[in-house]
N, C-alpha and C. Protein backbone atom coordinates (compact mmCIF):
# COMPACT_ATOMS: atom_id res chain seq x y z
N UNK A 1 127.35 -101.71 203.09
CA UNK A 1 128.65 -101.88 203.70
C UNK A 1 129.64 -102.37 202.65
N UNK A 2 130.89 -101.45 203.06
CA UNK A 2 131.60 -102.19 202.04
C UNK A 2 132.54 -103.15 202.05
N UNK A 3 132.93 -104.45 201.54
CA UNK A 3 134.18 -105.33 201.62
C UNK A 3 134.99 -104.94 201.09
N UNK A 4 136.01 -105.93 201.19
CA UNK A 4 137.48 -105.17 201.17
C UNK A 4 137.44 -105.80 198.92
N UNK A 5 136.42 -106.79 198.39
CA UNK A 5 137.07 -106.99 197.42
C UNK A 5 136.59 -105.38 196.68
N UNK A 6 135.46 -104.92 197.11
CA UNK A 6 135.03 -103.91 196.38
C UNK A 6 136.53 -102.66 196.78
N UNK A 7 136.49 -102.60 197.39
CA UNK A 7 137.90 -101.13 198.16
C UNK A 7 138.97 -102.04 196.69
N UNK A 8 139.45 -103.31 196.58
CA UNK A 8 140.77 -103.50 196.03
C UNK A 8 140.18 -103.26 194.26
N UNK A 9 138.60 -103.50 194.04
CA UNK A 9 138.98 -103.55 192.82
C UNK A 9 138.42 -101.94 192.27
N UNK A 10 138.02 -100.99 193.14
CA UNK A 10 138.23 -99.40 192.87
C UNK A 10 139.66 -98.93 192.91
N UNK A 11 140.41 -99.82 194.21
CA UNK A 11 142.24 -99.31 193.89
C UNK A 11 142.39 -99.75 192.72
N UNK A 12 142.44 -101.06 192.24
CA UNK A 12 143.11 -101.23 191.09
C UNK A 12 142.40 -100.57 189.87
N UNK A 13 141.12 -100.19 189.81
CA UNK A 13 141.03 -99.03 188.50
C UNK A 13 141.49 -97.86 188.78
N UNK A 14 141.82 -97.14 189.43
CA UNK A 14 142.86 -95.99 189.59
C UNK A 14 144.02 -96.69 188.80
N UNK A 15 144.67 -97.57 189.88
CA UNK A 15 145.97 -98.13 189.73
C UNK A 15 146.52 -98.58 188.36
N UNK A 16 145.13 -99.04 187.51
CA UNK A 16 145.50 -99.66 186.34
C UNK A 16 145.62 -98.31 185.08
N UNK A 17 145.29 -97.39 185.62
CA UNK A 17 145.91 -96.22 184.86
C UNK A 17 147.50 -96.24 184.23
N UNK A 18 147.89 -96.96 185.14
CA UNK A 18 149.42 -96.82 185.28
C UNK A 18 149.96 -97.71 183.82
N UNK A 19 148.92 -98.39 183.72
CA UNK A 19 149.40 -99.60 182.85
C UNK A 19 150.20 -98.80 181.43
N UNK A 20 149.70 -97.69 181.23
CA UNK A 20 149.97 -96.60 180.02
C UNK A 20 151.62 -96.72 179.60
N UNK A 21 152.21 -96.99 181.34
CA UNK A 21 153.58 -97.61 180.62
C UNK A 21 154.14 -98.31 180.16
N UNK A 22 153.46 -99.29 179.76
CA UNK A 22 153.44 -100.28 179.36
C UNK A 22 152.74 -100.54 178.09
N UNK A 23 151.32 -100.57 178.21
CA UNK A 23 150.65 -100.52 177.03
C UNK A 23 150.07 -99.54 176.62
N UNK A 24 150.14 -99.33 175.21
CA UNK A 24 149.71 -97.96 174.67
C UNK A 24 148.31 -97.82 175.27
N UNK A 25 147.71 -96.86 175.58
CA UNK A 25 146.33 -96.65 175.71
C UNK A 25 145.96 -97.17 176.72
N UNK A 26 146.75 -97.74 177.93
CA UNK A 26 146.80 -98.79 178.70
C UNK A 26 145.58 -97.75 180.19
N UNK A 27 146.30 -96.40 180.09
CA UNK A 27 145.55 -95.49 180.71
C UNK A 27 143.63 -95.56 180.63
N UNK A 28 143.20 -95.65 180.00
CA UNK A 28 142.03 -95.93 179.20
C UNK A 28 141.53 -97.16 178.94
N UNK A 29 142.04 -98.64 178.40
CA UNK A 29 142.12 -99.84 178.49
C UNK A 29 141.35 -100.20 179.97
N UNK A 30 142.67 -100.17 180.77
CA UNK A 30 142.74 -101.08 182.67
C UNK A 30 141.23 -100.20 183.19
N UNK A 31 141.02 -99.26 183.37
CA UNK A 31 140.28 -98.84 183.59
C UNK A 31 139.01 -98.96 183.20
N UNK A 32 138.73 -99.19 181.63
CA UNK A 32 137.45 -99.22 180.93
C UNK A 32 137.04 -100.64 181.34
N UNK A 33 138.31 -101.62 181.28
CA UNK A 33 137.55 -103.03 181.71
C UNK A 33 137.63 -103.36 182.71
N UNK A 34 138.15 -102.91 183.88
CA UNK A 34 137.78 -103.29 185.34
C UNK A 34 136.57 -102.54 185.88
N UNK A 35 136.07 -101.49 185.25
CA UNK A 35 134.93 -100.89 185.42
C UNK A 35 133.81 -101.55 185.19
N UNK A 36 134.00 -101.52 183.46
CA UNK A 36 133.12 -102.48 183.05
C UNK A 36 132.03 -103.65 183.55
N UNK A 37 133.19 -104.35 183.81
CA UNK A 37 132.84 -105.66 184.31
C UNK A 37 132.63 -105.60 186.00
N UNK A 38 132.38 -104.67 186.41
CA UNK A 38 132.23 -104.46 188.02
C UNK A 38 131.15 -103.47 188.70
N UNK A 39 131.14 -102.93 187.32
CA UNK A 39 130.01 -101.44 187.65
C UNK A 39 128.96 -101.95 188.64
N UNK A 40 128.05 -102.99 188.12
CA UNK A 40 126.77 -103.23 188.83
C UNK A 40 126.68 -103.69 189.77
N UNK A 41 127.96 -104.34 190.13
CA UNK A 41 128.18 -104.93 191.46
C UNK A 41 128.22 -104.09 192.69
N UNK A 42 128.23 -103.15 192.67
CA UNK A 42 128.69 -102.01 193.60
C UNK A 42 128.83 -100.50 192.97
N UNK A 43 127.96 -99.50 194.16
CA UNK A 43 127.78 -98.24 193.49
C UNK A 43 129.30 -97.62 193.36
N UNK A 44 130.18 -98.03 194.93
CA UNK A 44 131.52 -97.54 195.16
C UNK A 44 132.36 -97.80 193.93
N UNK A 45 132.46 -98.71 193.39
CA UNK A 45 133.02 -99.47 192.23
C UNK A 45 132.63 -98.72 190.55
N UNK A 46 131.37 -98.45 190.86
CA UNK A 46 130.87 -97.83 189.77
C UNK A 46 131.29 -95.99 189.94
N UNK A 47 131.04 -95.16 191.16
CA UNK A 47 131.52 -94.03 191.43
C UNK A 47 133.05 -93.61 190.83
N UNK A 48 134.37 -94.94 191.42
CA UNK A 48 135.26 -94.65 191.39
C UNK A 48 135.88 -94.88 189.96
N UNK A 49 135.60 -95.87 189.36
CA UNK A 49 135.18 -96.53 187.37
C UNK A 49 134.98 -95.27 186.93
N UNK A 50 134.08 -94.21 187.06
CA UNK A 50 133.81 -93.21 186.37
C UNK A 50 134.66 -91.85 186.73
N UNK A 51 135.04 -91.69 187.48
CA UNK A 51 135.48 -90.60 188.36
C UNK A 51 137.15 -90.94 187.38
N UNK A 52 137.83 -92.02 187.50
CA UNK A 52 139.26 -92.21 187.06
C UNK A 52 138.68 -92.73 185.88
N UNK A 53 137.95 -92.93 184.40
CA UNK A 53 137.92 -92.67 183.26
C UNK A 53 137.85 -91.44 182.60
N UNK A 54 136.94 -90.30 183.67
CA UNK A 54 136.86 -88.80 183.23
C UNK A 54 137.89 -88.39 183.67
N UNK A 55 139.01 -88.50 184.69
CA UNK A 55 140.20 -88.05 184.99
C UNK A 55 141.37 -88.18 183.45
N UNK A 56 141.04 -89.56 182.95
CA UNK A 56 142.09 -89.79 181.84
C UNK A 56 141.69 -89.12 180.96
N UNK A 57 140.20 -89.10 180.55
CA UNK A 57 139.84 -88.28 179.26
C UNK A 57 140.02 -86.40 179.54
N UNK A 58 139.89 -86.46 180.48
CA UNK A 58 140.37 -84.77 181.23
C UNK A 58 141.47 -84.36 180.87
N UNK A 59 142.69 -85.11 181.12
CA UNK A 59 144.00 -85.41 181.14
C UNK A 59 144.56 -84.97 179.71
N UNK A 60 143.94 -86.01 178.67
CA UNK A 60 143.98 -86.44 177.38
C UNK A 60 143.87 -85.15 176.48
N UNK A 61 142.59 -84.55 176.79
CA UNK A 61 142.08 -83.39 175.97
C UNK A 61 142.75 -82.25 176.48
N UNK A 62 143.09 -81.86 177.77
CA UNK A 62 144.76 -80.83 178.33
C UNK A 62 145.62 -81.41 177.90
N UNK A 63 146.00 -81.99 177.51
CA UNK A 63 147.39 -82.78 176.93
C UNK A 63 147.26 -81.73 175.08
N UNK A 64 146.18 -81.52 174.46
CA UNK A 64 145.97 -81.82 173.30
C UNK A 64 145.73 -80.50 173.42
N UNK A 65 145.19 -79.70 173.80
CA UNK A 65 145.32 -78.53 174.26
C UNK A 65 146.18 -77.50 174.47
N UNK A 66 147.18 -78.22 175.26
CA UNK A 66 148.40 -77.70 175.59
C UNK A 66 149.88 -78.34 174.29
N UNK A 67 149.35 -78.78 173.92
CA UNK A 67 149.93 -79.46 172.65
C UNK A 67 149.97 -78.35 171.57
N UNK A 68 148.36 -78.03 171.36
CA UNK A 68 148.28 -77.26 170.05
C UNK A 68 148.65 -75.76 169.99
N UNK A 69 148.80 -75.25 171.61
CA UNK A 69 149.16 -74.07 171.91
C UNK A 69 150.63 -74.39 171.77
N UNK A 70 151.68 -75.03 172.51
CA UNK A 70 152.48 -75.45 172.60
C UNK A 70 153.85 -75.41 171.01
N UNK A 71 153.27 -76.50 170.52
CA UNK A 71 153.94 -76.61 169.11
C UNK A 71 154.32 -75.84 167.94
N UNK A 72 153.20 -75.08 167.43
CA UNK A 72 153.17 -73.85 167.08
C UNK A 72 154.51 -72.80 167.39
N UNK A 73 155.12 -72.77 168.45
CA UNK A 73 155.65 -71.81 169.04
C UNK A 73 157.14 -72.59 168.56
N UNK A 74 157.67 -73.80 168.65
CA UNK A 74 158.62 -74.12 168.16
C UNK A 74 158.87 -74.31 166.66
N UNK A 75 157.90 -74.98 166.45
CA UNK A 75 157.56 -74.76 164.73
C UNK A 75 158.02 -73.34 164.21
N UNK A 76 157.42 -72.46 164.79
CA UNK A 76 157.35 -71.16 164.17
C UNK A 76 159.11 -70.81 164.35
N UNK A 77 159.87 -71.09 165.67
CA UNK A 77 160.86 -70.74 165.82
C UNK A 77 161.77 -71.00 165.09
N UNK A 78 161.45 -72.68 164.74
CA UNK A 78 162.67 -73.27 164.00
C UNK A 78 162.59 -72.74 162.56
N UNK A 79 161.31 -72.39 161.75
CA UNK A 79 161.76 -71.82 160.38
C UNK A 79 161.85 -70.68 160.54
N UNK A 80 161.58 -69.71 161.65
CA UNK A 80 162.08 -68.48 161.06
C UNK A 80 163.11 -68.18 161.33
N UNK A 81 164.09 -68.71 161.93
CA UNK A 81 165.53 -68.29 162.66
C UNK A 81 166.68 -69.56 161.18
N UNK A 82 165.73 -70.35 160.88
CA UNK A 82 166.76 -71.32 159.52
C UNK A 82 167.30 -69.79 158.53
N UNK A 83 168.58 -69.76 157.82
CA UNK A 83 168.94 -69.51 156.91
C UNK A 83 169.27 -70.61 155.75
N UNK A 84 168.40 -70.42 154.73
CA UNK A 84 168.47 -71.45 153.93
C UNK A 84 169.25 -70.85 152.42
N UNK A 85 169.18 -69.75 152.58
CA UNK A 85 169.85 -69.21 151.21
C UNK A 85 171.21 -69.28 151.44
N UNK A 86 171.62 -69.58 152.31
CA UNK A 86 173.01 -69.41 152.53
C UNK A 86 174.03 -70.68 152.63
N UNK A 87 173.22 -71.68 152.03
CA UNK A 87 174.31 -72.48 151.56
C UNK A 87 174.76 -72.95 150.52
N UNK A 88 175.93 -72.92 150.39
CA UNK A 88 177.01 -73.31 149.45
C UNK A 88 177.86 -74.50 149.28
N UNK A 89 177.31 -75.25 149.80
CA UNK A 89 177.62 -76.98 149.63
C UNK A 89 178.14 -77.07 151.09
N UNK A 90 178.73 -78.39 150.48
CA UNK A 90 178.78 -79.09 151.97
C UNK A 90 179.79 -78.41 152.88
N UNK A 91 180.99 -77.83 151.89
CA UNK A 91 182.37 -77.74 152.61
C UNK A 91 182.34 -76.38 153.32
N UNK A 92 181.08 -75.02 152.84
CA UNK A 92 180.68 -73.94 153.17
C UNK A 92 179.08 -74.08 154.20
N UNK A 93 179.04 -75.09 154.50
CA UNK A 93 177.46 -75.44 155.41
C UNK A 93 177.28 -74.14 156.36
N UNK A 94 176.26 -73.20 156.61
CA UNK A 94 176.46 -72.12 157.83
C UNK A 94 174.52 -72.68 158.18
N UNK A 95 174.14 -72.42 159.00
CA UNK A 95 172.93 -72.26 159.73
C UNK A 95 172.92 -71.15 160.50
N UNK A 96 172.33 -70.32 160.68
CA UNK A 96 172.19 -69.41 161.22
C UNK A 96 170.65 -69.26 162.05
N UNK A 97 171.01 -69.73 163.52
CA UNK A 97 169.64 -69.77 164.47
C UNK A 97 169.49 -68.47 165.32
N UNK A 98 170.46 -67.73 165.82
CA UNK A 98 170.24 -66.27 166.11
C UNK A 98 169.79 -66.61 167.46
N UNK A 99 169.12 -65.50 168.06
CA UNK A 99 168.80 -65.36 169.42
C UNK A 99 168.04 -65.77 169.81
N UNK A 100 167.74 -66.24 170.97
CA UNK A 100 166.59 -66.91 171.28
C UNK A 100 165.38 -66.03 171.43
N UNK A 101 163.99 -66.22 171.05
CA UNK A 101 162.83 -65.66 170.53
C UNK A 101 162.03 -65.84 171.75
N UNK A 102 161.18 -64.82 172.45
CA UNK A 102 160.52 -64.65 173.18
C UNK A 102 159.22 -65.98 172.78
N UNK A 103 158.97 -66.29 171.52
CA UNK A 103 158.16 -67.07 171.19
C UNK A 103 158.77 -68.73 172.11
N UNK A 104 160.06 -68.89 171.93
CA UNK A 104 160.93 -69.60 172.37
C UNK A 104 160.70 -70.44 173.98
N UNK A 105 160.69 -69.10 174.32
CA UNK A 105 160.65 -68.64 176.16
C UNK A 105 158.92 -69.14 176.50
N UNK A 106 157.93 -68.52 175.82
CA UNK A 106 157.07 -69.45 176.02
C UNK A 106 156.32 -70.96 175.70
N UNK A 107 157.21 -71.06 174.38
CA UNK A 107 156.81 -72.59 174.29
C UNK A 107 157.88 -73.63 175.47
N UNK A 108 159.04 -72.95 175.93
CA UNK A 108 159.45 -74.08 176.60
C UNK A 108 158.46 -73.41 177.98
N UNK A 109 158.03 -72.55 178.48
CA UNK A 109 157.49 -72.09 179.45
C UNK A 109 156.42 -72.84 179.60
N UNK A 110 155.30 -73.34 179.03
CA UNK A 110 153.96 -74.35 178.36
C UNK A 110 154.62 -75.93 178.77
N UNK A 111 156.24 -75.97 178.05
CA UNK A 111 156.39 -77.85 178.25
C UNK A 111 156.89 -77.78 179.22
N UNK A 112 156.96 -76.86 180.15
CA UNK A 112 157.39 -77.13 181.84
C UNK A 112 156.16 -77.32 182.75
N UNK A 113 155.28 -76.61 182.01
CA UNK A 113 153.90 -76.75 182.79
C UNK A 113 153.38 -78.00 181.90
N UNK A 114 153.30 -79.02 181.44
CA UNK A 114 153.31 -79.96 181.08
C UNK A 114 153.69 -81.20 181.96
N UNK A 115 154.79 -80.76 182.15
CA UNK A 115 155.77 -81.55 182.93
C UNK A 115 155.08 -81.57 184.32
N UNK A 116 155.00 -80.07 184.96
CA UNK A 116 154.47 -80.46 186.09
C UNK A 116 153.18 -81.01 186.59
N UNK A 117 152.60 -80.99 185.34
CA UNK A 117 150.80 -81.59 184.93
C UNK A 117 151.24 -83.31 185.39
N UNK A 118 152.12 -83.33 184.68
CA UNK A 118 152.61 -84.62 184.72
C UNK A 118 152.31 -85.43 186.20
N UNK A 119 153.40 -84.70 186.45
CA UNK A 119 153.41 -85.00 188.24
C UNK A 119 152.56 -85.05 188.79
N UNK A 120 151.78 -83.73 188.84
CA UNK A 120 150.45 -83.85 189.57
C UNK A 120 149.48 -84.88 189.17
N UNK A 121 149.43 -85.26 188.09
CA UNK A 121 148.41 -86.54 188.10
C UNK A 121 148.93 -87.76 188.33
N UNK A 122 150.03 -88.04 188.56
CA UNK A 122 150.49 -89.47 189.10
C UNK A 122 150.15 -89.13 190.59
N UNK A 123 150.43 -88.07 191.05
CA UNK A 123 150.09 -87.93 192.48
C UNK A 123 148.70 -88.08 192.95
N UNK A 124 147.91 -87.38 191.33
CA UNK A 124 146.42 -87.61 192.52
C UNK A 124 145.47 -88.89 192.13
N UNK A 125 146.72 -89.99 190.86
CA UNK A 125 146.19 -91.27 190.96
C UNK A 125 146.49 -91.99 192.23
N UNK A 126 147.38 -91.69 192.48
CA UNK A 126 148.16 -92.20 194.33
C UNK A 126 147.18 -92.30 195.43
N UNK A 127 146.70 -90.63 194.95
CA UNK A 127 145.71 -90.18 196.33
C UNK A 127 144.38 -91.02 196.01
N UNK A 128 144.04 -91.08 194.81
CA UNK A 128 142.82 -91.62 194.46
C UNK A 128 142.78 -93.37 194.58
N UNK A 129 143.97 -93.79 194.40
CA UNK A 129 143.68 -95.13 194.80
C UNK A 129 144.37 -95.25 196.25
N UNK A 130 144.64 -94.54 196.88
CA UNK A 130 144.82 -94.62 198.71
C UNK A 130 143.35 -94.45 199.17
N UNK A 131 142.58 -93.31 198.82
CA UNK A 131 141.27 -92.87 199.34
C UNK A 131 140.37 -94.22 198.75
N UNK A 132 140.32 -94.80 197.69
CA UNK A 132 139.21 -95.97 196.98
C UNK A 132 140.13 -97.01 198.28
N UNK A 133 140.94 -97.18 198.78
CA UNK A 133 141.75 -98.39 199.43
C UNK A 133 140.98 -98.52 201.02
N UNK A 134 140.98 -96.52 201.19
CA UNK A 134 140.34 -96.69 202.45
C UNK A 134 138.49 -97.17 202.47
N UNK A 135 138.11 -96.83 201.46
CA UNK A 135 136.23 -97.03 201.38
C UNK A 135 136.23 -95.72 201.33
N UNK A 136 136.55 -94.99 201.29
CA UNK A 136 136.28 -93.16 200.40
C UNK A 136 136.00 -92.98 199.17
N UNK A 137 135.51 -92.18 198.79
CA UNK A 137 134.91 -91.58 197.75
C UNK A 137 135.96 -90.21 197.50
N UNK A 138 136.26 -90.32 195.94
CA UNK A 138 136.95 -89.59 195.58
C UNK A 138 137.01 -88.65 194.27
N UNK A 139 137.00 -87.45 194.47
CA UNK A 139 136.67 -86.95 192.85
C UNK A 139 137.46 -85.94 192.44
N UNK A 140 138.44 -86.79 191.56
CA UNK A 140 140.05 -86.02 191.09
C UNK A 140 138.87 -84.08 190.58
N UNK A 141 140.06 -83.10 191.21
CA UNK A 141 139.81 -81.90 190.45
C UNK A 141 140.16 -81.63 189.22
N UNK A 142 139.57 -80.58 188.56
CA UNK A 142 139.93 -80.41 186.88
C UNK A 142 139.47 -81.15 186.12
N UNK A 143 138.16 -82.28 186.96
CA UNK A 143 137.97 -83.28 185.81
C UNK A 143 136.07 -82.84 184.94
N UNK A 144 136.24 -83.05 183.65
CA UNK A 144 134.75 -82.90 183.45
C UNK A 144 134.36 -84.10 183.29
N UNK A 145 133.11 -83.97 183.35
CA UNK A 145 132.34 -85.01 183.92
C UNK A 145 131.48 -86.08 182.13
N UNK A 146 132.91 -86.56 182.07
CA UNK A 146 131.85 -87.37 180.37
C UNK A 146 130.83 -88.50 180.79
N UNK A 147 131.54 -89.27 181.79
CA UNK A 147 130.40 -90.28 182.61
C UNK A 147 130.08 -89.76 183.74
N UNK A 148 128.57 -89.90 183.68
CA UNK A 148 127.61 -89.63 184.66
C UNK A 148 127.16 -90.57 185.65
C-alpha cells in the first residue's frame, strides 16, 4: 500500500526535472538524488526514479540528434550565400546573402520541431508527476530504457 510520502517524493522526481532552469544539469541532478536516496524504500519510488531519468537521457540524446542534423544546414547556408571577395573596405562593405535555400527551409523546419519537442515534454513531465501524485505508474513514450 502506498502513503502519500512515497506518491510526493515520485512527484517531486518528475518535478525536480524542472530544476534545469535554474541549475545547469539540474534536469539530471534533482532526479538522480531524490532517486537515489529513496530507491529502496519503495518499488513505486524506484519505478518512477527510473522511468523520469531515462525520459531526460531520451530527451538529451534527441536533442543531440536533432542538433547534428539540424546545424549543418545553417552552417552550410551561411558560407555559401557570404560574398567575401567583394569587399573593398569599410566605406564599399556589400554582403551578399541571396535567396533563401531550400537547405534553409529545412533547418528552420527541424528547430520548429524542436520547439515543439519542447512542449511536449514539459507536458508529459506534468502528466507524469500528476499520475506519480495519484499512486499510478507511469512510463513517458519515446523513452529507452538505460535503467532497468
Amino acid at each position: 500500500m502506498l502513503d502519500n510520502h512515497q506518491k510526493n517524493i515520485a512527484t517531486f522526481i518528475h518535478l525536480s526535472t524542472f530544476s534545469r532552469f535554474i541549475i545547469p544539469f539540474g534536469n539530471f541532478i534533482g532526479p538522480i538524488i531524490l532517486w537515489a536516496a529513496n530507491k529502496e524504500k519503495s518499488e513505486f519510488i524506484d519505478a518512477h526514479g527510473k522511468q523520469a531519468i531515462n525520459f531526460q537521457v531520451s530527451i538529451l540524446l534527441y536533442a543531440i540528434i536533432l542538433g547534428a542534423i539540424t546545424v549543418p544546414f545553417f552552417i552550410f547556408k551561411m558560407f555559401s550565400g557570404l560574398d567575401f571577395i567583394d569587399f573593398h573596405g569599410f566605406h564599399d562593405f556589400h554582403i551578399n546573402i541571396g535567396k533563401p535555400s531550400p537547405l534553409l527551409y529545412i533547418g528552420g523546419g527541424l528547430g520548429v520541431l524542436a520547439i515543439i519537442g519542447f512542449i511536449i515534454e514539459l507536458v508529459l513531465i506534468v502528466i507524469a508527476s500528476l499520475k506519480a501524485r495519484d499512486g499510478a505508474y507511469y512510463k513517458y513514450p519515446l523513452t529507452i530504457n538505460f535503467l532497468k
